[in-house]
Protein backbone atom coordinates (compact mmCIF):
# COMPACT_ATOMS: atom_id res chain seq x y z
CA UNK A 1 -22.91 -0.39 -31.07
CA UNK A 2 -19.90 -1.11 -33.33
CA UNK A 3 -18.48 2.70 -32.53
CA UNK A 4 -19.16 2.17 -29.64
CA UNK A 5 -16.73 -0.79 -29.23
CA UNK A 6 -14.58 0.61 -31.40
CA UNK A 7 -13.77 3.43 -30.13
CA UNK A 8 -12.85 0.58 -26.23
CA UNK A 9 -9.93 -0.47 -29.07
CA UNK A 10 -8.79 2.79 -29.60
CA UNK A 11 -8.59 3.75 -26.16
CA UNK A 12 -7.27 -0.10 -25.64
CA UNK A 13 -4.86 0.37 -28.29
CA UNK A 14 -3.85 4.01 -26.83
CA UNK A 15 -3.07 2.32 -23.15
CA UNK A 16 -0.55 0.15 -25.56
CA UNK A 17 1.24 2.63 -27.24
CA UNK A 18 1.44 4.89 -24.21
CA UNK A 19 2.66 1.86 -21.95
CA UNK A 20 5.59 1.17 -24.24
CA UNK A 21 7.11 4.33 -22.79
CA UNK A 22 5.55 4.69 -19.28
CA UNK A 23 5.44 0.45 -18.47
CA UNK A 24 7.99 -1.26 -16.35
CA UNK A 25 10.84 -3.44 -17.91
CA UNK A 26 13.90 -5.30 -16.37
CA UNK A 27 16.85 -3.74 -16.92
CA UNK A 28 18.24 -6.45 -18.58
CA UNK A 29 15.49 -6.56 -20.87
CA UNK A 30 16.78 -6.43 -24.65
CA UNK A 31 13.93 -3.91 -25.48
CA UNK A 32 15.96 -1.73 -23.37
CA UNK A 33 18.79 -1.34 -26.23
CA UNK A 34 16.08 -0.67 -28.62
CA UNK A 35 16.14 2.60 -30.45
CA UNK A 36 12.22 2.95 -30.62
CA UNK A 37 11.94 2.01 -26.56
CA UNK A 38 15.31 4.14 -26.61
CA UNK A 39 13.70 7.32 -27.76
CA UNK A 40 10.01 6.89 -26.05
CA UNK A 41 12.03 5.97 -22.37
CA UNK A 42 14.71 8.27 -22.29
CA UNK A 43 14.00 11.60 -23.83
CA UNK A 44 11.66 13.17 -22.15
CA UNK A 45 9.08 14.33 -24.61
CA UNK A 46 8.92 10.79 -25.56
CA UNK A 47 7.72 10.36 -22.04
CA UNK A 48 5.36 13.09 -21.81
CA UNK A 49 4.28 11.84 -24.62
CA UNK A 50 3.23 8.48 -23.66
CA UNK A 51 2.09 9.61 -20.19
CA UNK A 52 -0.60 11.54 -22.07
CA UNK A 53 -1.42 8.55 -24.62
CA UNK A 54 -2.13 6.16 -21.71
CA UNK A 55 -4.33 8.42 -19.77
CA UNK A 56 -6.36 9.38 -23.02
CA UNK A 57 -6.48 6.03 -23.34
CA UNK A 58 -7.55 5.18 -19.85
CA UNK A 59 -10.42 7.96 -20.58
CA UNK A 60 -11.85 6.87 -23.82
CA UNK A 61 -12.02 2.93 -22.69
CA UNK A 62 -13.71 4.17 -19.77
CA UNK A 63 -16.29 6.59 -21.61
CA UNK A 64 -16.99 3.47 -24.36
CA UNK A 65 -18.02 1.44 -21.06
CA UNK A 66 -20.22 3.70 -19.91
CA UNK A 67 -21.79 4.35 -23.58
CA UNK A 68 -22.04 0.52 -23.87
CA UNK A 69 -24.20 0.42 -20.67
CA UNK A 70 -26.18 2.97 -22.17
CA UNK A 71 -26.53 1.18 -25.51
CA UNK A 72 -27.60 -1.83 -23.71
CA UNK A 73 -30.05 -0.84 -21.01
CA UNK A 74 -32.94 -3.13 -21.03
CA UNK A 75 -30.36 -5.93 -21.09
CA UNK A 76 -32.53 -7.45 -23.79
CA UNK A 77 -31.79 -10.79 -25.95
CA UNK A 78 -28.55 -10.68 -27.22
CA UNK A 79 -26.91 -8.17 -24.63
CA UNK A 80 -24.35 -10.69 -23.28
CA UNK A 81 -23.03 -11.37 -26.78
CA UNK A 82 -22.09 -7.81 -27.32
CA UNK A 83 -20.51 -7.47 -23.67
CA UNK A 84 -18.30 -10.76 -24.32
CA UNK A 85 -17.14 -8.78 -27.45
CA UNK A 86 -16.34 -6.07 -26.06
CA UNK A 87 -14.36 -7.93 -23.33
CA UNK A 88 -11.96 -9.64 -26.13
CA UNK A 89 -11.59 -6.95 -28.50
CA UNK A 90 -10.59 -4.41 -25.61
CA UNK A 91 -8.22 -6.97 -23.71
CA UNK A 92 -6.34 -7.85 -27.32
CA UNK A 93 -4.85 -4.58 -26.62
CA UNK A 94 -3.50 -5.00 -23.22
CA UNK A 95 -2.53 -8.64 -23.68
CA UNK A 96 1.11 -6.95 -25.26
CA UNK A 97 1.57 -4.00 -23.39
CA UNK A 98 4.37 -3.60 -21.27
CA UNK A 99 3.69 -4.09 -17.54
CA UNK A 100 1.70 -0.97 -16.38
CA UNK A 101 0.17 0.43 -13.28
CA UNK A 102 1.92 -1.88 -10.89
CA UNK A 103 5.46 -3.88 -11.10
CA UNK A 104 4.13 -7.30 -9.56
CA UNK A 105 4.57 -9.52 -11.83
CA UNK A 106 8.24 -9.01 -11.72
CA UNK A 107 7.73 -10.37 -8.37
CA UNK A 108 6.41 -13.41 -9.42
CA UNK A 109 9.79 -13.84 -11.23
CA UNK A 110 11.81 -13.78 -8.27
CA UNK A 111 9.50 -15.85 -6.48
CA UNK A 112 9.85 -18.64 -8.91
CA UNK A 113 13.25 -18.35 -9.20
CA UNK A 114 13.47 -18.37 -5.16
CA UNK A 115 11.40 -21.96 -5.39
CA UNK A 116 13.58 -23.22 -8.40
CA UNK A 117 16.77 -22.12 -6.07
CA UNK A 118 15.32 -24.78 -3.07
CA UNK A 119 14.30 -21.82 -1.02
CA UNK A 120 11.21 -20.74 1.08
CA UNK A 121 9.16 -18.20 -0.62
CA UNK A 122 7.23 -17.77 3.02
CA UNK A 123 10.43 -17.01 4.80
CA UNK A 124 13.00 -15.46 2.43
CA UNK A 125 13.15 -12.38 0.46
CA UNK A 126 13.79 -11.98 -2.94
CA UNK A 127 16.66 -10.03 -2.16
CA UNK A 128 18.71 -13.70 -1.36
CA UNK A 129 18.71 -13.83 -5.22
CA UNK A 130 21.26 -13.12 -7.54
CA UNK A 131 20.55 -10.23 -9.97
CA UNK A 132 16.91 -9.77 -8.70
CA UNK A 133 16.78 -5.84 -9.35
CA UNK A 134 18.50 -6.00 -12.99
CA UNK A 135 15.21 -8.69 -13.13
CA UNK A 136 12.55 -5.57 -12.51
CA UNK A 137 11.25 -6.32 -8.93
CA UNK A 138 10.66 -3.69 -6.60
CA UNK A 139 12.77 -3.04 -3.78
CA UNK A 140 9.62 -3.40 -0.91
CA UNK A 141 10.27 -7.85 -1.79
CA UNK A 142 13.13 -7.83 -0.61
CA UNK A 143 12.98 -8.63 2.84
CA UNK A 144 9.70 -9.94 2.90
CA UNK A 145 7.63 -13.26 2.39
CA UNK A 146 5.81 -13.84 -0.47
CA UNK A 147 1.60 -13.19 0.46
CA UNK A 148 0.78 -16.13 -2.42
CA UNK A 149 -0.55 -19.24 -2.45
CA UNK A 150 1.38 -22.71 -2.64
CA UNK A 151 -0.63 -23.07 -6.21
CA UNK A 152 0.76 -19.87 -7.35
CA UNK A 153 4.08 -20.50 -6.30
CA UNK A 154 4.05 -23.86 -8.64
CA UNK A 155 2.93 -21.76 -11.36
CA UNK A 156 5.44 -19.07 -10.74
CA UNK A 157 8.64 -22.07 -10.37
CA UNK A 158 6.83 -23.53 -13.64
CA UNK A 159 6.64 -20.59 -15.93
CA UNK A 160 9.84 -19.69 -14.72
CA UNK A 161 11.56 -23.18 -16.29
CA UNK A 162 9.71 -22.71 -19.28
CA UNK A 163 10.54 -19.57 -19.95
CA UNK A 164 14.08 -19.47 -19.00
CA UNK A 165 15.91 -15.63 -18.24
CA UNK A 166 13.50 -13.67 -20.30
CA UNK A 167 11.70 -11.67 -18.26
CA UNK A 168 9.81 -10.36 -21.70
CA UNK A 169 8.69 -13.37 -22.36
CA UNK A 170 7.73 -14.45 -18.75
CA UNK A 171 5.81 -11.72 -18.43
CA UNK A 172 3.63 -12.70 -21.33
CA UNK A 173 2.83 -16.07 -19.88
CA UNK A 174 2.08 -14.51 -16.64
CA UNK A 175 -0.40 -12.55 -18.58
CA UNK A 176 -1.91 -15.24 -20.29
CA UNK A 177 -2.57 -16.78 -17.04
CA UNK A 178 -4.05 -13.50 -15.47
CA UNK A 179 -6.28 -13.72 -18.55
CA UNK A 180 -7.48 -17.14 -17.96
CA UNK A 181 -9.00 -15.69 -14.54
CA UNK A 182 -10.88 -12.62 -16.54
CA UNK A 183 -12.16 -15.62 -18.92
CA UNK A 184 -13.56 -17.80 -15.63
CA UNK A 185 -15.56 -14.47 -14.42
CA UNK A 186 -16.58 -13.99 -18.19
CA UNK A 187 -17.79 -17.35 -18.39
CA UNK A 188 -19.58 -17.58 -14.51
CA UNK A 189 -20.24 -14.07 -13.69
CA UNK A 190 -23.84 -13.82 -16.03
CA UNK A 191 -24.58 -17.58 -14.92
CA UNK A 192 -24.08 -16.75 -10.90
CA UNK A 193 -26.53 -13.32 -11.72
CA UNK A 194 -29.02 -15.60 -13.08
CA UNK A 195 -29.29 -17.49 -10.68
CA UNK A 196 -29.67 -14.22 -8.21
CA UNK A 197 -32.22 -12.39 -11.32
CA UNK A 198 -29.90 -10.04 -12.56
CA UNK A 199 -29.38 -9.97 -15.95
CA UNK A 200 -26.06 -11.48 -17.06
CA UNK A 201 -25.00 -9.47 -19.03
CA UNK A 202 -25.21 -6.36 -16.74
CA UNK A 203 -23.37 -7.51 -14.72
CA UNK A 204 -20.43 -8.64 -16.89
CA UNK A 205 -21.11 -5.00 -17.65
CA UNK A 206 -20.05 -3.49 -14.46
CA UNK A 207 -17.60 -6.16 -13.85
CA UNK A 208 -15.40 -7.60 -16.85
CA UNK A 209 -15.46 -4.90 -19.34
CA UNK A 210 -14.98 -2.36 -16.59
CA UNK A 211 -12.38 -0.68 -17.65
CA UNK A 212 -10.18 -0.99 -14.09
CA UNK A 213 -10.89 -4.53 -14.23
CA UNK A 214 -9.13 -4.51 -17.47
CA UNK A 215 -5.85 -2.33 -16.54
CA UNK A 216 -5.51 -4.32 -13.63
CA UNK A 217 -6.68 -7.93 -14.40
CA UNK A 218 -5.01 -7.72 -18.33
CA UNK A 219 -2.37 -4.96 -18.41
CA UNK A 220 -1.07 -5.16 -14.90
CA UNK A 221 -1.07 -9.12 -15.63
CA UNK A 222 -2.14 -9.41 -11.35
CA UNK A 223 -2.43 -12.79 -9.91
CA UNK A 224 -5.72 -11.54 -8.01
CA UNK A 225 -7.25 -11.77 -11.66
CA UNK A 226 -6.93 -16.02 -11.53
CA UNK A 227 -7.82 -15.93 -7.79
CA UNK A 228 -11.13 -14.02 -8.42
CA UNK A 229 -12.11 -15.97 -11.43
CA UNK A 230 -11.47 -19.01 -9.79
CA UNK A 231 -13.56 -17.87 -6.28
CA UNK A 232 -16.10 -16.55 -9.01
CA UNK A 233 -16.13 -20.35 -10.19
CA UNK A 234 -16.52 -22.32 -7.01
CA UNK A 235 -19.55 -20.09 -5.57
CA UNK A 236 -21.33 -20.95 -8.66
CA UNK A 237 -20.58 -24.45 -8.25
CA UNK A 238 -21.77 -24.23 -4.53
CA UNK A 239 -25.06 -22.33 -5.72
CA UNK A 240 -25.72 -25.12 -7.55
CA UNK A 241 -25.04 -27.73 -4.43
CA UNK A 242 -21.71 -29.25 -6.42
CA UNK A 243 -20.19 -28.61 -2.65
CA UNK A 244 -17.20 -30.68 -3.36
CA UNK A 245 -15.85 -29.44 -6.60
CA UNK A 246 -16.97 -25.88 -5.03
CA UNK A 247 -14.56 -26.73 -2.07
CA UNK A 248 -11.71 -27.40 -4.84
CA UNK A 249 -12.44 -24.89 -6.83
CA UNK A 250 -12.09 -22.64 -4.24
CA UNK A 251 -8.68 -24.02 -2.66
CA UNK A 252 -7.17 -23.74 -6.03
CA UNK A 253 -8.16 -20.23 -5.45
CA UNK A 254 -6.44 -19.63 -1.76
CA UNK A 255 -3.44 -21.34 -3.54
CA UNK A 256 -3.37 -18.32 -5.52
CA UNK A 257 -4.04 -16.07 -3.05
CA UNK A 258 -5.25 -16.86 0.55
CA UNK A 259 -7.41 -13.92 1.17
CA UNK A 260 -10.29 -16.13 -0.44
CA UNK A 261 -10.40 -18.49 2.25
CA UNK A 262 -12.92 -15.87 3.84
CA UNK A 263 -15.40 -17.15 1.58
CA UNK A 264 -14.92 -21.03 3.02
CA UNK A 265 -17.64 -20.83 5.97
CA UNK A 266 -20.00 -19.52 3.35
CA UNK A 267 -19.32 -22.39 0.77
CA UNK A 268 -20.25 -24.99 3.65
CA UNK A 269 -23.48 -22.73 3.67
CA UNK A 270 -24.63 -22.87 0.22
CA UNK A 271 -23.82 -26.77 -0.11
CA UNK A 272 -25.52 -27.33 3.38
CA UNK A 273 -28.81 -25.99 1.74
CA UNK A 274 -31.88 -23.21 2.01
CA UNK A 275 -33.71 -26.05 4.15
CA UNK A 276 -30.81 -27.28 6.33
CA UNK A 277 -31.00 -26.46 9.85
CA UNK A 278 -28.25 -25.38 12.50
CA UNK A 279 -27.04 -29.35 12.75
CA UNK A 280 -26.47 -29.69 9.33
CA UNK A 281 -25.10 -26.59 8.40
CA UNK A 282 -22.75 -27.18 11.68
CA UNK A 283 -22.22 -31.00 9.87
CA UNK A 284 -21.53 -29.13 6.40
CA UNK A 285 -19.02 -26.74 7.70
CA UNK A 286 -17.19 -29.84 8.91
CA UNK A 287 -17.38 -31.54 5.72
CA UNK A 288 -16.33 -28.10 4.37
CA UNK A 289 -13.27 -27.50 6.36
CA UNK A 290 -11.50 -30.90 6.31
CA UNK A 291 -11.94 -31.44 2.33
CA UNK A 292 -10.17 -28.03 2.52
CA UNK A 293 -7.68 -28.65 5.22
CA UNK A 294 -7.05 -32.05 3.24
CA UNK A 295 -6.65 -30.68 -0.10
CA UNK A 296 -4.01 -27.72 1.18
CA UNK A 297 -2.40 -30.50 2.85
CA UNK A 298 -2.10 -32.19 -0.22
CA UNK A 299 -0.37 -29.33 -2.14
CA UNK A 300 1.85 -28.30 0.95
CA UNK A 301 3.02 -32.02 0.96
CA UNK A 302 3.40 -32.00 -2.99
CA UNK A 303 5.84 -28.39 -3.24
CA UNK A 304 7.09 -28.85 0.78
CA UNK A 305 5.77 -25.63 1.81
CA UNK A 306 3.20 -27.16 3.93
CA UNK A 307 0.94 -23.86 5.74
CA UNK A 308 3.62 -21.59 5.44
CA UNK A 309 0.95 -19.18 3.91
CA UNK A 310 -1.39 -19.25 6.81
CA UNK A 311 1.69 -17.80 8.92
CA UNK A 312 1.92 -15.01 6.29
CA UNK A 313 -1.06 -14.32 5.59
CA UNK A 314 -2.22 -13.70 9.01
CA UNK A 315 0.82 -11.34 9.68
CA UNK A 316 1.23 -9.95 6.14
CA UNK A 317 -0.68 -6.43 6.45
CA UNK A 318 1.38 -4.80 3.81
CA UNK A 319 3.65 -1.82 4.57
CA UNK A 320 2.11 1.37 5.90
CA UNK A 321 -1.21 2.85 4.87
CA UNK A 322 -3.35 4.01 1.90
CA UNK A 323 -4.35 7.49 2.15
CA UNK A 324 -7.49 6.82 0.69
CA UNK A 325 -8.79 3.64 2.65
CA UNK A 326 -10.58 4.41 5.71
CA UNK A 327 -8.11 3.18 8.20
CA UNK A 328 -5.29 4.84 6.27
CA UNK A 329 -7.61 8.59 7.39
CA UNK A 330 -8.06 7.66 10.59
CA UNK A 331 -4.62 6.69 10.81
CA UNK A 332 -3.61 10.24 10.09
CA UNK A 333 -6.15 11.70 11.77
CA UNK A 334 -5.27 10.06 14.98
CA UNK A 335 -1.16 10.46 14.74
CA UNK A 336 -2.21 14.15 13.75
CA UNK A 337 -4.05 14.19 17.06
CA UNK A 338 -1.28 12.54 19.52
CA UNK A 339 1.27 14.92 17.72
CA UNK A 340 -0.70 17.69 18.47
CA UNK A 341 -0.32 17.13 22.24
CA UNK A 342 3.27 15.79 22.02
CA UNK A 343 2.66 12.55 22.32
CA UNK A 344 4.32 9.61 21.14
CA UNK A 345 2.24 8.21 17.53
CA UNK A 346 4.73 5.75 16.09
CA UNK A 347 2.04 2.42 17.06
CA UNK A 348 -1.34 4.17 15.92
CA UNK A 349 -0.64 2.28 12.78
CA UNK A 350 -0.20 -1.07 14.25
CA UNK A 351 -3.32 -0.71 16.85
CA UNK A 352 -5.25 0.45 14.10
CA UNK A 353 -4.17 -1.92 12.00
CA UNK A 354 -5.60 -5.10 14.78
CA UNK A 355 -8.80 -3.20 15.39
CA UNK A 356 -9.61 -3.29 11.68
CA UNK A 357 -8.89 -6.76 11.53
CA UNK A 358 -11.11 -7.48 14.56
CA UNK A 359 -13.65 -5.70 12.97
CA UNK A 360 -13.32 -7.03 10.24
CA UNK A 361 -14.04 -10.63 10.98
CA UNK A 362 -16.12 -10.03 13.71
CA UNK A 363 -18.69 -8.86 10.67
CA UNK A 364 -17.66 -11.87 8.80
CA UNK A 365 -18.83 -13.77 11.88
CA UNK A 366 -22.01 -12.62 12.49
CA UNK A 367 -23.08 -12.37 8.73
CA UNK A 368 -21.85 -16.34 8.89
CA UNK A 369 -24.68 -16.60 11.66
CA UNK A 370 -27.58 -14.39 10.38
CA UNK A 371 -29.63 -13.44 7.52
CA UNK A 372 -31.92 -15.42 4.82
CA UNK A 373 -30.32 -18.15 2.69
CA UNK A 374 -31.05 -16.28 -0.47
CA UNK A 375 -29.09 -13.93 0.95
CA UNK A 376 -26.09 -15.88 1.28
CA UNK A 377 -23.75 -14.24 -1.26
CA UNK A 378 -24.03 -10.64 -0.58
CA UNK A 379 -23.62 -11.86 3.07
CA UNK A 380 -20.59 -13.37 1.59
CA UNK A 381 -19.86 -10.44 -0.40
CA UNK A 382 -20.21 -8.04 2.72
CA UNK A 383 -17.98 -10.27 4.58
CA UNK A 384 -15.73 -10.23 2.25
CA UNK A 385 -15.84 -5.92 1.68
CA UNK A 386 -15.48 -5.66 5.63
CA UNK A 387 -12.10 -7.50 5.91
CA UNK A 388 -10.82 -5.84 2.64
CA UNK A 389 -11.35 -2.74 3.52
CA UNK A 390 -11.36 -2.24 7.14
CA UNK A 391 -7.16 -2.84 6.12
CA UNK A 392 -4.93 0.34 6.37
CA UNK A 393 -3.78 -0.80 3.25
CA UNK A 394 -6.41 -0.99 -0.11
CA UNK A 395 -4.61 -1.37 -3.90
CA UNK A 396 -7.12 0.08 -6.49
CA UNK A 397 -7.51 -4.11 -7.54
CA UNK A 398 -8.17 -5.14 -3.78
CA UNK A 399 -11.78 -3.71 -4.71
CA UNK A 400 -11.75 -6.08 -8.05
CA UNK A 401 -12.12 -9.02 -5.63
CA UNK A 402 -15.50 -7.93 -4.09
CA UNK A 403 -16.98 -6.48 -7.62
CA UNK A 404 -18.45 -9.90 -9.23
CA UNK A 405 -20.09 -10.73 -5.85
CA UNK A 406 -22.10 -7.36 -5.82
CA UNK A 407 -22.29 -7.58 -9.07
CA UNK A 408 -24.11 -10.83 -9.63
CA UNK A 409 -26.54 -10.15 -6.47
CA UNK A 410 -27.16 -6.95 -7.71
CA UNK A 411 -26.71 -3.53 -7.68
CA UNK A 412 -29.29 -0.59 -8.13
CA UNK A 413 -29.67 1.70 -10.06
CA UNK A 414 -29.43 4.80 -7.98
CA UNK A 415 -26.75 5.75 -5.42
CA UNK A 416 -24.82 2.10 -5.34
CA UNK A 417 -24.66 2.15 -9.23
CA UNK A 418 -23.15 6.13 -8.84
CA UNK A 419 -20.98 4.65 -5.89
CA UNK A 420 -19.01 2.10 -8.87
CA UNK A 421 -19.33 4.51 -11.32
CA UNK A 422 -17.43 7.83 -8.43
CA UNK A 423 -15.05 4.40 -7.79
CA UNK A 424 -13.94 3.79 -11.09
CA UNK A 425 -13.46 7.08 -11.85
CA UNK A 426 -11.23 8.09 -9.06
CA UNK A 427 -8.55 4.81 -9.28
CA UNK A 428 -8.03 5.10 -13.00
CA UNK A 429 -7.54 8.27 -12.14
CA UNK A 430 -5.11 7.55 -9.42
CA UNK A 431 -3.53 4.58 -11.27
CA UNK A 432 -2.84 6.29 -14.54
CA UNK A 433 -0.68 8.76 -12.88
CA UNK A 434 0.80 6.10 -10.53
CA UNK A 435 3.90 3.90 -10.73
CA UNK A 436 4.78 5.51 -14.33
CA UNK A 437 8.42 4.00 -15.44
CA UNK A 438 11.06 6.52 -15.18
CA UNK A 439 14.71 5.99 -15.51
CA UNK A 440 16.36 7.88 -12.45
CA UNK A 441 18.43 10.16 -14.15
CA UNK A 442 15.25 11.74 -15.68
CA UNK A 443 13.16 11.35 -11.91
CA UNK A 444 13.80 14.47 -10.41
CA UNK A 445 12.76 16.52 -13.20
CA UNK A 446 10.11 14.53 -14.91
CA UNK A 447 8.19 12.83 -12.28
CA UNK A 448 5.98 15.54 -10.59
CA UNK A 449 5.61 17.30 -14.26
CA UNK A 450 4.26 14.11 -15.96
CA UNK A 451 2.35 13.19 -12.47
CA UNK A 452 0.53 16.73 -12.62
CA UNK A 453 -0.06 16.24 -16.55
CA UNK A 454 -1.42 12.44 -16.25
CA UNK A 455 -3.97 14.47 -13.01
CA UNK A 456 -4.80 17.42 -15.30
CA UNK A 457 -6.33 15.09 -18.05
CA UNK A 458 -8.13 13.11 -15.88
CA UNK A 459 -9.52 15.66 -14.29
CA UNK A 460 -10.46 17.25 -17.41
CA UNK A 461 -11.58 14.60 -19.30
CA UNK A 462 -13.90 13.05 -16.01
CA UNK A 463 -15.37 16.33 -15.59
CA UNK A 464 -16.07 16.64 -19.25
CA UNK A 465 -17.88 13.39 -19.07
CA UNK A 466 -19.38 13.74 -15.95
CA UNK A 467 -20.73 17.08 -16.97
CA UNK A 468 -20.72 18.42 -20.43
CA UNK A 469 -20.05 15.37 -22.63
CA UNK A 470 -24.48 15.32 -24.70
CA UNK A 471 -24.40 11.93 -24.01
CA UNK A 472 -22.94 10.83 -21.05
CA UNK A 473 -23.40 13.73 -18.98
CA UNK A 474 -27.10 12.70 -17.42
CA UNK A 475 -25.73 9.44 -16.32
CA UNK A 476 -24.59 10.41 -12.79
CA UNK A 477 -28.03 12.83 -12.52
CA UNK A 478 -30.07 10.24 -13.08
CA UNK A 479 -28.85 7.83 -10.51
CA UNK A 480 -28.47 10.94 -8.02
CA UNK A 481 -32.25 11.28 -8.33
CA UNK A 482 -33.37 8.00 -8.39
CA UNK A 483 -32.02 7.48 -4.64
CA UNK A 484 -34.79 7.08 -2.46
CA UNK A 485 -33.63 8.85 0.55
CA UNK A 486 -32.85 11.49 -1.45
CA UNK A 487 -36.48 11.81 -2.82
CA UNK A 488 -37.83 11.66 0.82
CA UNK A 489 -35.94 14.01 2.11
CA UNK A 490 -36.87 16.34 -0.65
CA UNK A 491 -40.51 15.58 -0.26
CA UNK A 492 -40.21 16.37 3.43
């Protein structure tokens, strides 16, 4: 077991070394003038190099998780204990490493310098900022208002006054406060699975130590890691009929990030009861929704941005599509098809776009309406899943939000166990060889070689251990055959 973990630090402390030459800075960071960070950022073996450190690293964290899950199977006395190490000793790691994988937190920067200047996060850009790209944030906030809570954006103006102009610095405090999110689902992630009989620590397992919950939740520093842990936290709380600190529990989490509020109508649920009937659940969603409306009130009132995040949030649909999410396919598939006979495609985006959303919560709706009590949270978490990704646009972290609520309801061990395992596998893939640092006067050159060389070993090393690794290579098997429409149709 202690190789096991182990060898998580190595591939922990791998991501670290590689990020120092592949991770995002400001470029008025003084690491910049560094001759170490000089000679790893602008030479381009010293690139290369750190391109292929960070996806060996990606690749050894993510075969220790899978030995640990091996290791533990049973999920005996004791299990959680070694799962909560693992989740420390891999994230001390990441808790230094320059920004990877995504350049967000730079955005949260701006955004608390825009509420420090007296301006509206929900209506202006970063771009009305002095020196906002020497201060790292992507050009795609520039124009547009901030998708974040009222919460966060107290945080944000906070850190941002304690910290002063480093950015360096300010990104480690962002960090810290991502962390304090993958602590809360640490902490209530085995007691909500108890409470559905899964074992605890399996599903810590799939959820905290996996190891894209770590790039993004630690190393990317993301904001989504504080609004999980805190959603995580007040469906517990409701479980357990503490309705009212569920309800602020789980505004503190829309101030992060609004996209929780999806989970509100199922909150009223749980607190209303297993034995409550239509009038009280109807009498619960009241009490429900104006202790919510009150408390955002509250924190509008407090940092005078009242519900300027409902307006953004239900317009914010991020720009364009993923290739990968379903909508993003049909998108193409569709525009391929009106191009094809000459026709105009420029709104198949925005019409598919609506009818996702539509979808979307017209799932959440009915799965508010039917199914058993003790079904509640994977109603919830199926809710949830349908308006994530019936979006043209899915991040590899969007899926981070739904994990812990499939997680600690269950998740078998056949074809929905292969499903997280395919998952994880293809976005570290994706994100290891994504939004790499490169200073432009080595992009044209270096970018597709080092893109193509971060692919090539994760190809490699995934096939490896998908295939021909002695003891990891039956893992994917077995679950194949242990699908029982598979057996049937084989029988047949």
């Amino acid at each position: 077991m202690n190789r096991t973990i182990l060898s998580g630090v190595i591939g922990s402390s791998l991501i670290l070394f590689g990020s120092f030459g592949t991770g995002w800075l400001a470029s008025v960071s003084p690491l910049n003038r560094d001759p170490f960070f000089i000679m790893l950022r602008t030479e381009p073996a010293g690139v290369i190099t750190c391109v292929v450190l960070l996806a060996l690293g990606c690749w050894i964290l993510f075969r220790s998780w899978w030995r640990l899950g091996q290791k533990l199977k049973g999920w005996g006395e004791g299990s959680l204990t070694v799962v909560r190490k693992a989740v420390w000793l891999w994230s001390i790691p990441m808790l230094v490493t320059l920004p990877i994988m995504s350049r967000d937190v730079f955005a949260y920067i701006g955004q608390g310098r825009l509420v420090d200047a007296g301006q509206d996060p929900y209506v202006d850009g970063i771009s009305s900022l002095n020196n906002w790209f020497q201060l790292g944030t992507d050009t795609m906030w520039a124009q547009d208002g901030t998708p974040y809570g009222p919460l966060y954006l107290s945080i944000e103006w906070l850190v941002v006054n304690i910290v002063g102009g480093s950015t360096d610095v300010a990104i480690l405090v962002f960090r810290a406060i991502a962390f304090i999110g993958v602590l809360l689902c640490l902490h209530f992630v085995p007691k909500l699975a108890e409470l559905h009989a899964v074992p605890g620590a399996k599903a810590t397992w799939m959820t905290v130590v996996n190891p894209l919950f770590l790039v993004n939740f630690v190393a990317s520093a993301h904001n989504d890691s504080l609004m999980t842990g805190l959603a995580v936290w007040s469906v517990y709380l409701a479980c357990k009929r503490y309705g009212f600190w569920a309800i602020v529990v789980l505004a503190a989490s829309v101030g992060v990030k609004p996209i929780t509020l999806v989970l509100l109508p199922f909150i009223g649920l749980l607190w209303a009861g297993p034995e409550a009937k239509w009038p009280r659940r109807i009498l619960y969603w009241f009490y429900t929704g104006m202790l919510f409306l009150a408390l955002m009130t509250f924190v509008g009132w407090l940092n005078g941005y009242w519900f300027g995040w409902l307006s953004v949030m239900l317009n914010y649909t991020g720009a364009g599509f993923s290739i990968y999410a379903p909508l993003g396919l049909a998108t193409i598939g569709i525009q391929n098809i009106f191009n094809s006979f000459g026709l105009e495609s420029g709104g198949v985006l925005d019409v598919v776009k609506t009818a996702g959303r539509l979808v979307g919560v017209a799932i959440a709706f009915i799965l508010m309406f039917r199914g058993k009590y003790s079904h509640l949270v994977q109603r919830m978490a199926i809710a949830f899943a349908a308006i994530v990704v019936l979006s043209p646009v899915i991040q590899p972290w969007y899926l981070l939000w739904l994990l812990p609520f499939f997680a600690v309801t269950g998740l078998r061990d056949d074809w929905q166990m292969l499903w997280l395992h395919l998952t994880t596998i293809f976005f570290l893939a994706y994100q290891a060889a994504d939004q790499i640092f490169v200073w432009q006067f080595l992009q044209e050159s270096l970018v597709p070689r080092i893109q193509m060389i971060s692919w090539c070993i994760s190809i490699a090393c995934a096939v490896y251990l998908v295939f021909f690794d002695p003891k990891t290579k039956n893992i994917c098997p077995d679950l194949l055959s242990s699908t029982n429409w598979l057996k049937r149709t084989k029988e047949a």
